[in-house]
N, C-alpha and C. Protein backbone atom coordinates (compact mmCIF):
# COMPACT_ATOMS: atom_id res chain seq x y z
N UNK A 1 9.21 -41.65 -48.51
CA UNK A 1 9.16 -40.21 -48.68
C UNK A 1 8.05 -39.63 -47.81
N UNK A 2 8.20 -38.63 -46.81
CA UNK A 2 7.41 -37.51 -46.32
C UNK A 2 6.21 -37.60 -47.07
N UNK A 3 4.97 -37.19 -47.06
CA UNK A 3 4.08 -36.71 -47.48
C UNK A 3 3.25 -35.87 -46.92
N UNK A 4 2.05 -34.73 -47.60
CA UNK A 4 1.90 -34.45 -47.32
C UNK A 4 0.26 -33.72 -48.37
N UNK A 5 -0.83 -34.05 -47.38
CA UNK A 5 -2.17 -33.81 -48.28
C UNK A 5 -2.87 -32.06 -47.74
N UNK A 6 -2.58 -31.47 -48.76
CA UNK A 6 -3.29 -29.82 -48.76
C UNK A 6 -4.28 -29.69 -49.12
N UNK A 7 -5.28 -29.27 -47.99
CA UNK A 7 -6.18 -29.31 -48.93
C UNK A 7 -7.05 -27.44 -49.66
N UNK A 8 -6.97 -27.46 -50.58
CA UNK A 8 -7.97 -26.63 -50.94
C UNK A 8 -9.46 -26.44 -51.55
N UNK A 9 -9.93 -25.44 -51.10
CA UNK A 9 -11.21 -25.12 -51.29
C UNK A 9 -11.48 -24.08 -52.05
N UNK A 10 -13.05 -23.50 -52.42
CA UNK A 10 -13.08 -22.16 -52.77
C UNK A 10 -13.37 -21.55 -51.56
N UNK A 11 -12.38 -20.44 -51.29
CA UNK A 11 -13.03 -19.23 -50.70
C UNK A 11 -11.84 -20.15 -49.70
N UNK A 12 -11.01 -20.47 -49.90
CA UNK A 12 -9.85 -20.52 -48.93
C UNK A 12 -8.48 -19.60 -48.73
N UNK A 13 -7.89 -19.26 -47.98
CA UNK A 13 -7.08 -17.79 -47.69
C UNK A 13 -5.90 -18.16 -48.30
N UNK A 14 -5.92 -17.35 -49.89
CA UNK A 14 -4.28 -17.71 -50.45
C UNK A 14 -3.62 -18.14 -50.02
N UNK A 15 -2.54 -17.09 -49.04
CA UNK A 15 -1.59 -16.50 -48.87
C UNK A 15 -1.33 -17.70 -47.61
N UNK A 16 -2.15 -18.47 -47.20
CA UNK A 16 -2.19 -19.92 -45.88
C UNK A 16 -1.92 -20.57 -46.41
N UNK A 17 -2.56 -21.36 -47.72
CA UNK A 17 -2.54 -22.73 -48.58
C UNK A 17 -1.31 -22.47 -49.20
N UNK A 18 -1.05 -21.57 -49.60
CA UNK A 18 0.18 -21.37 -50.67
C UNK A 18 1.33 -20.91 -50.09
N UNK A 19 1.52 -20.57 -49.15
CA UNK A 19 2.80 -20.52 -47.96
C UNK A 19 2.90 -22.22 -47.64
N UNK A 20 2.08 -23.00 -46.89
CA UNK A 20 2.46 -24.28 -46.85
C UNK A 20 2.83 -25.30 -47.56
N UNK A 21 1.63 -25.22 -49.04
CA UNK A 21 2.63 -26.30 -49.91
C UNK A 21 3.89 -25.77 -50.20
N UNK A 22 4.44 -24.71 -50.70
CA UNK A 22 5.46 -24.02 -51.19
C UNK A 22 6.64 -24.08 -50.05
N UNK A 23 5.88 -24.39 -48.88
CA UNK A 23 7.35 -24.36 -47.87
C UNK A 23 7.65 -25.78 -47.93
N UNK A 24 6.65 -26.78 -47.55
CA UNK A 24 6.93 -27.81 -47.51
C UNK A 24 7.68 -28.65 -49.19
N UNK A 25 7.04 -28.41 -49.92
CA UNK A 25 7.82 -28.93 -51.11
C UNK A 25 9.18 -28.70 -51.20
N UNK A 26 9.82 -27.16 -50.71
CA UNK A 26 10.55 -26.84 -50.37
C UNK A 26 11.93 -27.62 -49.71
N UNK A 27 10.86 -28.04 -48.75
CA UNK A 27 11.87 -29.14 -48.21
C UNK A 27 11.40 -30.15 -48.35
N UNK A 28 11.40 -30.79 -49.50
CA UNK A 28 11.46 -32.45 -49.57
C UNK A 28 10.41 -32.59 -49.11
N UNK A 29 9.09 -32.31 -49.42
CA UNK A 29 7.92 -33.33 -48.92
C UNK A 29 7.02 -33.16 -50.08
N UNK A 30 6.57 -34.44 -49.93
CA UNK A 30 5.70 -34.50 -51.60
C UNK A 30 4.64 -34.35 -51.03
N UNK A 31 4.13 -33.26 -52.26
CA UNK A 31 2.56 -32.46 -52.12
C UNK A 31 1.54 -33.19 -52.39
N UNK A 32 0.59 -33.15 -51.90
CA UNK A 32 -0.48 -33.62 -53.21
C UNK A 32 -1.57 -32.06 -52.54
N UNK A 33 -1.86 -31.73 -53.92
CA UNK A 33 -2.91 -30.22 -53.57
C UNK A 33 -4.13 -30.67 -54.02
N UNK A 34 -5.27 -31.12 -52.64
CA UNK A 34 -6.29 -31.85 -52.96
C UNK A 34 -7.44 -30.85 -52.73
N UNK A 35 -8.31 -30.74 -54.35
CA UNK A 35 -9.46 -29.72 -53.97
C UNK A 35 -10.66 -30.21 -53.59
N UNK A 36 -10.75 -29.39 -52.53
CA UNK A 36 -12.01 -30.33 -51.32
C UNK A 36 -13.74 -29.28 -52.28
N UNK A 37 -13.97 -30.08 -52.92
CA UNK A 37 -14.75 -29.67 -54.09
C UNK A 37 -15.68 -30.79 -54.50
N UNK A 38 -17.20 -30.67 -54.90
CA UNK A 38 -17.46 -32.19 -55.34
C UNK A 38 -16.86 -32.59 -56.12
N UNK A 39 -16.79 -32.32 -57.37
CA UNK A 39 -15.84 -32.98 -58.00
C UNK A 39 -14.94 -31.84 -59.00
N UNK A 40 -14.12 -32.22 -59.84
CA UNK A 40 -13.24 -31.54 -60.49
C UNK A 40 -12.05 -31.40 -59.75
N UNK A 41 -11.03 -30.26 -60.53
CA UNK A 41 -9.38 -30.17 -59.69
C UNK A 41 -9.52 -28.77 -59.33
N UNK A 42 -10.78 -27.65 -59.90
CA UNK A 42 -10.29 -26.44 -59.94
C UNK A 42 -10.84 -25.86 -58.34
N UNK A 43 -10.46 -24.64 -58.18
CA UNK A 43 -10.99 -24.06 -57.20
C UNK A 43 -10.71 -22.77 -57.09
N UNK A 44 -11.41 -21.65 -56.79
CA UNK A 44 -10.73 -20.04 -56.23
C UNK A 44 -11.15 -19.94 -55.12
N UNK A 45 -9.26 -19.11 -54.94
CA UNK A 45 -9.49 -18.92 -53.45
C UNK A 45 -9.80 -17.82 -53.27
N UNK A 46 -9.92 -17.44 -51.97
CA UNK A 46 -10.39 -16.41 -51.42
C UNK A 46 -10.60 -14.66 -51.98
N UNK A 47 -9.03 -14.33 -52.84
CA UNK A 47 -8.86 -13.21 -53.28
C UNK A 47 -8.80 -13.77 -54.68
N UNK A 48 -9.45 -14.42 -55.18
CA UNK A 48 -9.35 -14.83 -56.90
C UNK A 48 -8.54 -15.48 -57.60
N UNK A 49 -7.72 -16.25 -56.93
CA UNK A 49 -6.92 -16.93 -57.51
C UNK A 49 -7.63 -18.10 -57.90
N UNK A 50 -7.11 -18.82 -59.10
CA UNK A 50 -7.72 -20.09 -58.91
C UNK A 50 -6.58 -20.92 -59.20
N UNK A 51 -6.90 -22.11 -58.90
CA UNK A 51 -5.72 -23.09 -58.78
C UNK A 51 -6.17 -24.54 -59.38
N UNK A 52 -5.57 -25.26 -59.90
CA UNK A 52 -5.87 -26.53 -60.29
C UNK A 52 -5.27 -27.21 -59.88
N UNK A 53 -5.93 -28.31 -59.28
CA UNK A 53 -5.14 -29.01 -57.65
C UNK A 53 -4.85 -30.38 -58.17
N UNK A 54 -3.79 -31.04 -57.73
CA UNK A 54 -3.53 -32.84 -58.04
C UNK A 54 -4.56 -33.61 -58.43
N UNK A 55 -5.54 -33.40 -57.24
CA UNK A 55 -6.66 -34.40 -57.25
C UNK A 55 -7.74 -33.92 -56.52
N UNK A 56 -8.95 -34.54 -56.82
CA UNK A 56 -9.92 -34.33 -55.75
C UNK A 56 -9.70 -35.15 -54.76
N UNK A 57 -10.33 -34.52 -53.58
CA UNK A 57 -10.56 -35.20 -52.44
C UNK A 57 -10.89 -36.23 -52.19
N UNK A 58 -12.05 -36.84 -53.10
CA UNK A 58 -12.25 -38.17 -53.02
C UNK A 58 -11.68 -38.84 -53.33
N UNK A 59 -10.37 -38.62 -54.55
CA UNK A 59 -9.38 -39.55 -55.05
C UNK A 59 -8.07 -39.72 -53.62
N UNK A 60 -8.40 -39.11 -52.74
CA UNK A 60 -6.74 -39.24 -51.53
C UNK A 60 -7.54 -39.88 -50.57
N UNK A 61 -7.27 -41.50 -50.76
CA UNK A 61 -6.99 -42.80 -50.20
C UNK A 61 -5.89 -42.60 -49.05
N UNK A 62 -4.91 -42.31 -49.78
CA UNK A 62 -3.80 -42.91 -49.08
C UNK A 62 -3.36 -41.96 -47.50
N UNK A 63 -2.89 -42.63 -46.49
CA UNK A 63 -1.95 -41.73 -45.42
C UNK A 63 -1.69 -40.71 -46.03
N UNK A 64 -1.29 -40.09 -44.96
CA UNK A 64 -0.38 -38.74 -45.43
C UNK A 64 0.49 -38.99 -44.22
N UNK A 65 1.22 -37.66 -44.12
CA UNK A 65 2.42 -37.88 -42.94
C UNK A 65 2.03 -36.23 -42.43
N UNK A 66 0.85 -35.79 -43.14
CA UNK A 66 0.54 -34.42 -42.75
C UNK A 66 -0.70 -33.97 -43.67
N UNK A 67 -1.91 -33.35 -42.72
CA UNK A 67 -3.20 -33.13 -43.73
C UNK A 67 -2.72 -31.40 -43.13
N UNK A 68 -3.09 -30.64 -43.80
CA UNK A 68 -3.36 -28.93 -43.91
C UNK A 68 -4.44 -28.37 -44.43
N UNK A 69 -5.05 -27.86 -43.40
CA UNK A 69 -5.96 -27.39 -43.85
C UNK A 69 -6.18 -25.56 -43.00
N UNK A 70 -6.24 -25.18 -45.13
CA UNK A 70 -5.73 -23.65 -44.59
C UNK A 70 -7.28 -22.80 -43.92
N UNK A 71 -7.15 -21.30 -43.81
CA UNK A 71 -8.40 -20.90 -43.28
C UNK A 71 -9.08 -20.18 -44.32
N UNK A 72 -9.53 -18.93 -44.25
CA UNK A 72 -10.18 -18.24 -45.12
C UNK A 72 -11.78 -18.66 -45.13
N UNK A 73 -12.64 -17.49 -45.50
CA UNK A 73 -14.32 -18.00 -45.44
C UNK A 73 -14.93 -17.60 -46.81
N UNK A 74 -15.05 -18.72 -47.15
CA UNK A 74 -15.94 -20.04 -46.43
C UNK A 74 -14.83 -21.09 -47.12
N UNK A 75 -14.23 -20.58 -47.30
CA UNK A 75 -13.00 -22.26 -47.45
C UNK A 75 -12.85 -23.09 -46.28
N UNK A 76 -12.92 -22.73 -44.67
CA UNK A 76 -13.26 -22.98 -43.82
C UNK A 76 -14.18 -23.97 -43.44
N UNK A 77 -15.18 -23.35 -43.88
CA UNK A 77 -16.96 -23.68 -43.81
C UNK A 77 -17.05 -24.94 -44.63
N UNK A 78 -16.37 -24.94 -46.04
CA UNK A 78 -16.27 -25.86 -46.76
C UNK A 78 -15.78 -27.09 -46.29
N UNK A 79 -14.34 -27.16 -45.82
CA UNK A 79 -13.86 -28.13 -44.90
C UNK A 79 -14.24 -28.87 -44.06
N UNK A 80 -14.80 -27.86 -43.36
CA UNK A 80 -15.61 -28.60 -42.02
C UNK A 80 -17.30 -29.04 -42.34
N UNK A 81 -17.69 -29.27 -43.65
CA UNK A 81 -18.32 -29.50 -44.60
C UNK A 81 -18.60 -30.74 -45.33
N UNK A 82 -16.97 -30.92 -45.50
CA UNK A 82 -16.95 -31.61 -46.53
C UNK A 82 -16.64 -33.59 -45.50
N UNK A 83 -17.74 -34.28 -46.32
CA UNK A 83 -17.97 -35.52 -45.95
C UNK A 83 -16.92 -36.38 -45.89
N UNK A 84 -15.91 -36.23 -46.75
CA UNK A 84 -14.57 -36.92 -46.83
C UNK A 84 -13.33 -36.62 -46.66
N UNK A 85 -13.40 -35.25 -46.40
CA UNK A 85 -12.17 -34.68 -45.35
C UNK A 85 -12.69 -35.32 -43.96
N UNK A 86 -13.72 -34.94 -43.32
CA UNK A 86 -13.69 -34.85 -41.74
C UNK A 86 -13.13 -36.67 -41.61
N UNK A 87 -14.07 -37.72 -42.52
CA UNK A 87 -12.88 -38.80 -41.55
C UNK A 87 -11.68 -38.99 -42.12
N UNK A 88 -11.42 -38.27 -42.95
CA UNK A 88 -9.68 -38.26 -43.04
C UNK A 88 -9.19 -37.45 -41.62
N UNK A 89 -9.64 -36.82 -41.60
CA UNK A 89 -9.17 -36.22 -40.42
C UNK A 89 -9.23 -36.87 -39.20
N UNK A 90 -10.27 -37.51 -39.17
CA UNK A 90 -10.28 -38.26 -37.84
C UNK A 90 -9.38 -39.55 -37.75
N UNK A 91 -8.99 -40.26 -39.31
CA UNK A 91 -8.05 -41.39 -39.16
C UNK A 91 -6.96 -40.52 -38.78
N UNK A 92 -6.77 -39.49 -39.47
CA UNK A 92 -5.38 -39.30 -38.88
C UNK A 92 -4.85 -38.69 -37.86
N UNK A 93 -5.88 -38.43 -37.15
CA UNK A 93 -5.67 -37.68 -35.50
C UNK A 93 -5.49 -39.40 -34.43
N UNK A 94 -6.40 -40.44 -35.30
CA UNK A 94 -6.27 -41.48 -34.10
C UNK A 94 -4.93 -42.49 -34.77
N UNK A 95 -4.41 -41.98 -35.57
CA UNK A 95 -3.32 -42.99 -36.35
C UNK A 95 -1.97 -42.41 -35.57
N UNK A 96 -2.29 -41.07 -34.76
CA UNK A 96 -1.16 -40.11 -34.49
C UNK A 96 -0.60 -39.51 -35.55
N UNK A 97 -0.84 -39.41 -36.56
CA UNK A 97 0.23 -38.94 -37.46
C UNK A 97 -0.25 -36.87 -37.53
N UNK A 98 0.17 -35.90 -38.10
CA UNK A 98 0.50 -34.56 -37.90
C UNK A 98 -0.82 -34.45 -38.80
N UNK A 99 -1.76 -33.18 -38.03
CA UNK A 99 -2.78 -32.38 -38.72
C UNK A 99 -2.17 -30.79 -38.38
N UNK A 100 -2.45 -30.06 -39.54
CA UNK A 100 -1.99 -28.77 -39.47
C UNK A 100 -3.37 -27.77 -39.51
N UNK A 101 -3.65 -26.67 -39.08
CA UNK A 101 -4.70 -25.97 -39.61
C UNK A 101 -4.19 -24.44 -39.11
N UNK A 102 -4.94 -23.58 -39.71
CA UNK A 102 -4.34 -22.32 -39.66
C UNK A 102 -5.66 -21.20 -40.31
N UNK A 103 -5.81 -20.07 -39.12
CA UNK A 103 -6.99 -19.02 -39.05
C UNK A 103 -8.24 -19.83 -38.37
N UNK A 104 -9.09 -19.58 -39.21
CA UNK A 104 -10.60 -20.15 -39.02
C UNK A 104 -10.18 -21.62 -38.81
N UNK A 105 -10.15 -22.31 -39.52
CA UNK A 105 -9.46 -23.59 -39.56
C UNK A 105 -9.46 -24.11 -38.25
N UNK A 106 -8.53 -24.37 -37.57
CA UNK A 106 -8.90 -24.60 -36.08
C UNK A 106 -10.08 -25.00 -35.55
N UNK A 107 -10.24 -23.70 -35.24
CA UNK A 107 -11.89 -23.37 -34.85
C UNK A 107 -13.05 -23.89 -35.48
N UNK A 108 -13.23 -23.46 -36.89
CA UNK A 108 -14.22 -23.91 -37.49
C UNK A 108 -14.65 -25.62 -38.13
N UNK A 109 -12.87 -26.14 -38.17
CA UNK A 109 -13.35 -27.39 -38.18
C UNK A 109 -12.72 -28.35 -37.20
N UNK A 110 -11.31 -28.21 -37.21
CA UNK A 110 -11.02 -29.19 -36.21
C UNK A 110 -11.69 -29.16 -34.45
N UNK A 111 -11.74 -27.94 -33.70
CA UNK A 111 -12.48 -27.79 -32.73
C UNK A 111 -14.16 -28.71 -33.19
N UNK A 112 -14.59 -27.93 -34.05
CA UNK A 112 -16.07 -28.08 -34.37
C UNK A 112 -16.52 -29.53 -34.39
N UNK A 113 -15.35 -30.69 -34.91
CA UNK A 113 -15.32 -31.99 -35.42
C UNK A 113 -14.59 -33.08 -33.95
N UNK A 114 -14.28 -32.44 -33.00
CA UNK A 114 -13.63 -33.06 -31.94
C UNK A 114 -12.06 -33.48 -31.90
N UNK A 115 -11.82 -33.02 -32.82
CA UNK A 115 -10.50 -32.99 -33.19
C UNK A 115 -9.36 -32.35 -32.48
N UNK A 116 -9.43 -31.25 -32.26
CA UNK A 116 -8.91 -30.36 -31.07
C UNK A 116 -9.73 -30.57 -29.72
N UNK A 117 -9.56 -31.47 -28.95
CA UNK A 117 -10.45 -31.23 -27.75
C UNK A 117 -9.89 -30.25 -26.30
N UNK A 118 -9.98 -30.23 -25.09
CA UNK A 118 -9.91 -29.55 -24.46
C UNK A 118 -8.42 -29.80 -23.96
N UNK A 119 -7.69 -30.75 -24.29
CA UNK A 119 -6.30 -31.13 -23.87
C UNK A 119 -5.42 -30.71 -24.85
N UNK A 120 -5.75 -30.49 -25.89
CA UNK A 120 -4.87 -29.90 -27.14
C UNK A 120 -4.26 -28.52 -26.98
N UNK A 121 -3.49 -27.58 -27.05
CA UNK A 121 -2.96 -26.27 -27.12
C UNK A 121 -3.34 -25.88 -28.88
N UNK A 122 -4.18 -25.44 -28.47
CA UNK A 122 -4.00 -24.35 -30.29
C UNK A 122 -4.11 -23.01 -30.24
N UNK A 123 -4.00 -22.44 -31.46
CA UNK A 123 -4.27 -20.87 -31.71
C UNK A 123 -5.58 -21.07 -32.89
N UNK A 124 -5.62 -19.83 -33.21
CA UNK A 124 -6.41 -19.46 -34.64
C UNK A 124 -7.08 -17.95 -34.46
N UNK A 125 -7.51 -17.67 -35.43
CA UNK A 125 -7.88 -16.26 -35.83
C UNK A 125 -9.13 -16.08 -35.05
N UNK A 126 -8.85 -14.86 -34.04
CA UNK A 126 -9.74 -13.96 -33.45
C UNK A 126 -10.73 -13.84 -33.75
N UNK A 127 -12.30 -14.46 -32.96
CA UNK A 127 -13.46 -14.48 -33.71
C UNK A 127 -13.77 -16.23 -33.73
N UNK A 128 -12.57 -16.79 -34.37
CA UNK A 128 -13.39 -17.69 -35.13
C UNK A 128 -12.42 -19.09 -33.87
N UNK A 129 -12.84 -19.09 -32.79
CA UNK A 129 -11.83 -19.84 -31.38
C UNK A 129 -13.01 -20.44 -30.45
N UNK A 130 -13.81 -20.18 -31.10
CA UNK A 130 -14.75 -20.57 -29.68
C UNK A 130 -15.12 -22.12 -29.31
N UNK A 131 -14.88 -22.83 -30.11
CA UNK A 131 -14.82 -24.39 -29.62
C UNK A 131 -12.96 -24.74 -29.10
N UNK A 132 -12.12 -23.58 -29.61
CA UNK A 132 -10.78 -24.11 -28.55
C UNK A 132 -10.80 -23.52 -27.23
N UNK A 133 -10.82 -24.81 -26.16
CA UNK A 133 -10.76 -24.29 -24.93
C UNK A 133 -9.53 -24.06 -24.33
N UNK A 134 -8.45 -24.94 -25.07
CA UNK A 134 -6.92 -24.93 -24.46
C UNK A 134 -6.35 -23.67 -25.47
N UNK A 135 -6.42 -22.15 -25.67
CA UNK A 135 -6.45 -21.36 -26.36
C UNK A 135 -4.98 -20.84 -26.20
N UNK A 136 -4.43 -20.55 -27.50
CA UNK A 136 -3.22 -19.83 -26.93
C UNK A 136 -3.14 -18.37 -27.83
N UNK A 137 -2.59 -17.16 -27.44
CA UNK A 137 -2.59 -16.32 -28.27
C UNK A 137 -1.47 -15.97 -29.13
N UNK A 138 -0.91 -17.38 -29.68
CA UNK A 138 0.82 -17.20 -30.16
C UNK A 138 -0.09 -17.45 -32.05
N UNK A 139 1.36 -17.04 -32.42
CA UNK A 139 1.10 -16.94 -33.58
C UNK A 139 1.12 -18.22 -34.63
N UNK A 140 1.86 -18.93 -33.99
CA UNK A 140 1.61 -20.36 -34.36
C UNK A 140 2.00 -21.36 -32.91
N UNK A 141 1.55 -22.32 -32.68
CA UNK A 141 1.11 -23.16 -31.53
C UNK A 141 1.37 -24.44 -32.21
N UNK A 142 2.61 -25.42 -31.71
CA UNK A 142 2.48 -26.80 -31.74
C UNK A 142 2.46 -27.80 -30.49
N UNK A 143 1.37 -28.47 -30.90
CA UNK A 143 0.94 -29.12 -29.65
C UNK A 143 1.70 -30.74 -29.95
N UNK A 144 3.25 -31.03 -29.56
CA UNK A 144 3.65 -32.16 -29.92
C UNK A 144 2.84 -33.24 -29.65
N UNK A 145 2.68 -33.25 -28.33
CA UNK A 145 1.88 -34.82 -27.81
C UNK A 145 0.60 -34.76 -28.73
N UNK A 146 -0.30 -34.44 -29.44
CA UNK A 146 -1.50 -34.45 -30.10
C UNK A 146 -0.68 -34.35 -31.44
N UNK A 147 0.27 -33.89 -31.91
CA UNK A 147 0.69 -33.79 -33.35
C UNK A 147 0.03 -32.95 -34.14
N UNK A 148 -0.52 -31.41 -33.53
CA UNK A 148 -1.20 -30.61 -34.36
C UNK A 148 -0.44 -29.32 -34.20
N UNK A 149 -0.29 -29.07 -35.55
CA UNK A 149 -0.10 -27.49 -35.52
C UNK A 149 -1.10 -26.66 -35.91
N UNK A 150 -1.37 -25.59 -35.05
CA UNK A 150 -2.31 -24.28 -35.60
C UNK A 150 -1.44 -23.04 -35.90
N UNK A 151 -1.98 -22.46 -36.50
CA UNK A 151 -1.83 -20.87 -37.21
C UNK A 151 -2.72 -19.55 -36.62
N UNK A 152 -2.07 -18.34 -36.18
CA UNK A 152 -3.26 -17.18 -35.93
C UNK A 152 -4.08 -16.60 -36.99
N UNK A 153 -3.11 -16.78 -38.13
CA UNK A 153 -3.83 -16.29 -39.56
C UNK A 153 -2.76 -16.10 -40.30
N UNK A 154 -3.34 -15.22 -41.76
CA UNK A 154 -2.28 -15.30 -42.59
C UNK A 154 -1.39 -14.38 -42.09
N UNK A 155 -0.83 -13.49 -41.38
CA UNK A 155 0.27 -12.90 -41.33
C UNK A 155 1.11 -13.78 -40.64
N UNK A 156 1.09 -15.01 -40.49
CA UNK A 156 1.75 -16.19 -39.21
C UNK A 156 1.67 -16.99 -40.78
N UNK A 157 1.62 -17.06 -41.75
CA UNK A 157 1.64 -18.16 -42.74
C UNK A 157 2.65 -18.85 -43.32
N UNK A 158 3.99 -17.51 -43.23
CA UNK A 158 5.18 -18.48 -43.37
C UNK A 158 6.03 -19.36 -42.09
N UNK A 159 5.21 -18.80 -40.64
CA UNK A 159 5.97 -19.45 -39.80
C UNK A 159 4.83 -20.64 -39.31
N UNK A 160 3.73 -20.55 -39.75
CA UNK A 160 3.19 -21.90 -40.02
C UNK A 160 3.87 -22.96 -40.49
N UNK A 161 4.09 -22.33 -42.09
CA UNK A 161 4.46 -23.70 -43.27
C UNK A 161 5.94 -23.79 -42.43
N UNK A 162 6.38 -23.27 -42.05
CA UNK A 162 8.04 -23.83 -41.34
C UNK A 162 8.09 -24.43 -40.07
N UNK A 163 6.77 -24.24 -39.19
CA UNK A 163 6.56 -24.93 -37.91
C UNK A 163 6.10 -26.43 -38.82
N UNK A 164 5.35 -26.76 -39.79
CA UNK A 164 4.79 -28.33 -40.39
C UNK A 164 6.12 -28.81 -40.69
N UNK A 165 6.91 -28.06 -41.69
CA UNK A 165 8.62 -28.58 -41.59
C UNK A 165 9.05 -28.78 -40.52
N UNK A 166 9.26 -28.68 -40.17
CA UNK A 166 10.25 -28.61 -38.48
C UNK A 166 9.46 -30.23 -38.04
N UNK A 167 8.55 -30.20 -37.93
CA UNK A 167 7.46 -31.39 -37.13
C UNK A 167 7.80 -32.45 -38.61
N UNK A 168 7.56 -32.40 -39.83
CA UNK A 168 7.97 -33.65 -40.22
C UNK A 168 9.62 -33.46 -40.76
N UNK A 169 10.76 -33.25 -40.90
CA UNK A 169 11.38 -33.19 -41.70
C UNK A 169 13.04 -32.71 -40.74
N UNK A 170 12.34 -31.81 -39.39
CA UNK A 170 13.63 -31.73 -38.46
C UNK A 170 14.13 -29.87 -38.67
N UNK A 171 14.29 -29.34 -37.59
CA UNK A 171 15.15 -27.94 -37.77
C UNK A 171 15.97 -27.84 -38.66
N UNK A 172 16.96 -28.63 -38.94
CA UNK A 172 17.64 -28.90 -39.97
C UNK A 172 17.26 -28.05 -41.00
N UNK A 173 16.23 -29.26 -41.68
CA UNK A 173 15.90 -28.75 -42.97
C UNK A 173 14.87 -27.70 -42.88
N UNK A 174 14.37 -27.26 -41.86
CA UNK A 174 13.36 -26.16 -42.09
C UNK A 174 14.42 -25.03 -42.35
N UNK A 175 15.76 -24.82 -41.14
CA UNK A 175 16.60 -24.25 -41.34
C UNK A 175 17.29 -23.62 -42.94
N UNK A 176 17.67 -24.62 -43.39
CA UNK A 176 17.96 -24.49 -44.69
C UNK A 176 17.16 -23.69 -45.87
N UNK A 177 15.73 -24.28 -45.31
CA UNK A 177 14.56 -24.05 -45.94
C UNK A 177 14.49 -22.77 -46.06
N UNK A 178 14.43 -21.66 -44.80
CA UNK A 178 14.65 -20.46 -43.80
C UNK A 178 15.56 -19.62 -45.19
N UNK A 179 16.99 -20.19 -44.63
CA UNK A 179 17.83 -19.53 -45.51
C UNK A 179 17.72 -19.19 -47.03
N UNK A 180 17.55 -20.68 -47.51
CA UNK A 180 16.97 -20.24 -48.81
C UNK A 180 16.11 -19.31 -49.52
N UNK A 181 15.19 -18.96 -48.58
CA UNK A 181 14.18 -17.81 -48.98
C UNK A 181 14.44 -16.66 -48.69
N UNK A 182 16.08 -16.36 -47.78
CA UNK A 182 16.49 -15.53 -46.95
C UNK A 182 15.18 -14.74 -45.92
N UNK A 183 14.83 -15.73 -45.31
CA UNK A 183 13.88 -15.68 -44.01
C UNK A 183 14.74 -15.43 -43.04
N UNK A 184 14.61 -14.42 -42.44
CA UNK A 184 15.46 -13.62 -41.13
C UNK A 184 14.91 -13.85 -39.77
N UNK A 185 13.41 -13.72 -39.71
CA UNK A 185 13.02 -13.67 -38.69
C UNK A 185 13.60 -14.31 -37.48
């Protein structure tokens, strides 16, 4: 089975984290909603939501077939922060397998962490770009050969979570995915 590790924080951008798990579960990929927190499951995001996540961060051992990590500040800040995300992130940029990030995100950690280097194509939210040098101004950017997708921000959040479908799961089912929500675009 697909998988796929989300992570959340406090002070991370709803409407990013919760467009992606929700698309991807969507289509057949098992979630795990990991709160990048010292410890506990809970977290609020950005506009007050709070959420109680699978697991903590320190409990996700395992691969994924996709890490996400949404934007929002300092959910951001947190990420690129946090001691046991960054080498998850780094196994799974050198394992090849798919990192997603979207807004700040990008920028603030994967750029910041070497993760995005100067051969990568990404986007992310205006302001917060200055360690991507291969910059693009699209609203979502997949860079196949590196296996990363970025996001411009949340108004790009559902064609984020359907660009991470598409990359693990096939047009196909993002397609379907699309329809089901009666997504027109």
């Amino acid at each position: 089975m697909t998988t796929a590790l989300v992570c959340y924080a406090d002070g991370s951008e709803d409407l990013e984290v919760t467009a992606a798990a929700d698309i991807l579960a969507r289509g057949g990929i098992a979630v795990t909603k990991a709160a990048v927190v010292k410890e506990g499951l809970q977290v609020t995001l950005a506009h007050g939501t709070q959420v109680i996540c699978d697991k903590n961060i320190a409990d996700c051992k395992a691969s994924f077939d996709v890490i996400v990590i949404p934007g929002g500040l300092p959910g951001s800040e947190h990420c690129r922060d946090c001691p046991i995300l960054i080498p998850l992130l780094k196994e799974q940029r050198a394992a090849g397998r798919w990192i997603a990030a979207i807004c700040a995100a990008p920028g603030f950690v994967l750029a910041h962490h070497g993760i995005i280097d100067d051969k990568v194509k990404a986007t992310g939210y205006p302001g917060c770009t200055d360690g991507i040098t291969n910059y693009t101004a699209e609203g979502v950017t997949v860079d196949d050969g590196a296996k990363i997708v970025t996001g411009k921000g949340p108004a790009f959040a559902l064609d984020f979570g359907f660009a991470i479908l598409e990359c693990l799961q096939g047009k196909e089912t993002a397609d379907q995915v699309k329809s089901g929500m009666l997504y027109t675009k």
